[in-house]
C-alpha atoms as a PDB file:
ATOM      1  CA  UNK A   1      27.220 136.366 268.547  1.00  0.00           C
ATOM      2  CA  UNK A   2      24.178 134.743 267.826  1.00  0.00           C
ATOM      3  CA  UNK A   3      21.218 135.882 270.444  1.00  0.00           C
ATOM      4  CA  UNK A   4      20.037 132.703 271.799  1.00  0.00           C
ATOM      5  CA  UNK A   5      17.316 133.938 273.856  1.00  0.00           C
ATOM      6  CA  UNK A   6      15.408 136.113 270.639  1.00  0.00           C
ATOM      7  CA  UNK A   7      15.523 132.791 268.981  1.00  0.00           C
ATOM      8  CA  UNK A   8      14.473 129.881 271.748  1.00  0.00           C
ATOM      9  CA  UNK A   9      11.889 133.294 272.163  1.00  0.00           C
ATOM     10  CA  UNK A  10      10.928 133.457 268.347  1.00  0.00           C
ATOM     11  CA  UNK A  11      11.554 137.014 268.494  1.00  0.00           C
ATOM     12  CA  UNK A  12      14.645 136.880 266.031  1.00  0.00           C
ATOM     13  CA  UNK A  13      14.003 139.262 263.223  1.00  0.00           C
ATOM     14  CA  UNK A  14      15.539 137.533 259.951  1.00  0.00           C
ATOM     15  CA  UNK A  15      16.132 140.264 256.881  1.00  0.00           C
ATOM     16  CA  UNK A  16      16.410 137.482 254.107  1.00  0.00           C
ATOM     17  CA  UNK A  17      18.026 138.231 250.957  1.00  0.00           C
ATOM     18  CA  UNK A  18      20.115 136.529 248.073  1.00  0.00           C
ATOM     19  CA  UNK A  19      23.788 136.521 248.916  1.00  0.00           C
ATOM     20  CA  UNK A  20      27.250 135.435 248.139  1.00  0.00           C
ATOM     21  CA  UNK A  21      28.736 132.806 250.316  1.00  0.00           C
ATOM     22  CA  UNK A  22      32.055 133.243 248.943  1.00  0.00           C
ATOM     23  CA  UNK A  23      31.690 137.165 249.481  1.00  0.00           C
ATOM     24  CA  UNK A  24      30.893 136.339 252.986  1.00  0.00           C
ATOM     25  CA  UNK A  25      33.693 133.873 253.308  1.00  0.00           C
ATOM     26  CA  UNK A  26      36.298 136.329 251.984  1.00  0.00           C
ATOM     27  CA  UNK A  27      34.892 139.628 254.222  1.00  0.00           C
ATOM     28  CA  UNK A  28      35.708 136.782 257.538  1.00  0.00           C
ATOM     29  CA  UNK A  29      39.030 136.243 256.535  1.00  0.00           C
ATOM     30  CA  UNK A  30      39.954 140.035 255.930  1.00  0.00           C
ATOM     31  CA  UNK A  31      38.586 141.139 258.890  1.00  0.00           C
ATOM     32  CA  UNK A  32      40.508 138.274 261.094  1.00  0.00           C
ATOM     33  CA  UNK A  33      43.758 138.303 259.023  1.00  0.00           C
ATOM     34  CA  UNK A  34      45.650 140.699 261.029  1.00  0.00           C
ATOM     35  CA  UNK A  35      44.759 138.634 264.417  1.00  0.00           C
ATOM     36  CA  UNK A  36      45.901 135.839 262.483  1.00  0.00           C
ATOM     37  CA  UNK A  37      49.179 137.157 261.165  1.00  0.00           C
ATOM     38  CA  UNK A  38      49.917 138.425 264.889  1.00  0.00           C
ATOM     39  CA  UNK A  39      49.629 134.804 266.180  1.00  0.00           C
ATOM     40  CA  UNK A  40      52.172 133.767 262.961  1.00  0.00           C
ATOM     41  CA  UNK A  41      49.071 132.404 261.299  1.00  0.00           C
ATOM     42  CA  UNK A  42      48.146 133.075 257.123  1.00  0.00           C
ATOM     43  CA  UNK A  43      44.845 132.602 256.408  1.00  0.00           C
ATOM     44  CA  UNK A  44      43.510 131.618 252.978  1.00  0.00           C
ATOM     45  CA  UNK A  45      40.416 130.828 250.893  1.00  0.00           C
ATOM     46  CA  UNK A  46      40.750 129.287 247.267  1.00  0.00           C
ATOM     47  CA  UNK A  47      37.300 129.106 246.005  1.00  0.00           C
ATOM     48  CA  UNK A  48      37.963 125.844 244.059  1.00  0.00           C
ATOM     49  CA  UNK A  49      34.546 126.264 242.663  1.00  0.00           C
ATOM     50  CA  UNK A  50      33.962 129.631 240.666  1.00  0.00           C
ATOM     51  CA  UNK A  51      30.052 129.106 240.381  1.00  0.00           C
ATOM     52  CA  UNK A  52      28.559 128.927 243.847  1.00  0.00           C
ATOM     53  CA  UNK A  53      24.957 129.628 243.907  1.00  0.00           C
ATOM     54  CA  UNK A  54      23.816 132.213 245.929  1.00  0.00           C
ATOM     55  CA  UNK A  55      21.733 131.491 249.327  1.00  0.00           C
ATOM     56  CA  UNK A  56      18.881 132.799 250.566  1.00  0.00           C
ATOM     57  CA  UNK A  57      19.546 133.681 254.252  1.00  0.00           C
ATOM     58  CA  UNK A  58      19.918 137.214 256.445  1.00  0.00           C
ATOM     59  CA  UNK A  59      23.482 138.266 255.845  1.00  0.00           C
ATOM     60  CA  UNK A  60      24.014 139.478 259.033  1.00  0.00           C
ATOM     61  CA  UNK A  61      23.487 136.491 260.591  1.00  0.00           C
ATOM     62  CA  UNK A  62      25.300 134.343 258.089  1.00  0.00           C
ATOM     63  CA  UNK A  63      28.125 136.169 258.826  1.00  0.00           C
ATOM     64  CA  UNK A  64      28.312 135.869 262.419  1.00  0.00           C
ATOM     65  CA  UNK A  65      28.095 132.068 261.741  1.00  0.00           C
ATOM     66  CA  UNK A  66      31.134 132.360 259.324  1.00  0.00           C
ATOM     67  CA  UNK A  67      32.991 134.736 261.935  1.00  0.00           C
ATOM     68  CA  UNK A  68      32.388 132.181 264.336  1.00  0.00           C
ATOM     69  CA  UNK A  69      33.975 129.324 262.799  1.00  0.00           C
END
């Protein structure tokens, strides 16, 4: 979860890099598909667009906004 507090503080450290949003998207749905298929749920990304650019952003951060979704 996000730390609310280190960032209404301004004490959030951000490690910025170039990464892959649809790497990030498919690491989310791996890690969550066996909750999923417990609850009779499939989940599934089709990356309709092959050529996403990559983002600028801390990874570890992104992905807890992914993971949260």
């Amino acid at each position: 979860m996000l730390c609310a507090t280190k960032l209404d503080s301004n004490k959030l450290e951000l490690n910025k890099m170039n990464i892959d949003p649809v790497e990030l998207i498919n690491k989310s749905i791996e890690n969550e598909k066996e909750n999923a298929a417990q609850k009779g749920l499939k989940l599934v990304f089709e990356n309709l667009n092959q050529n996403l650019p990559e983002i600028y952003a801390d990874r570890t951060r992104m992905q807890q906004i992914i993971d949260s979704l």
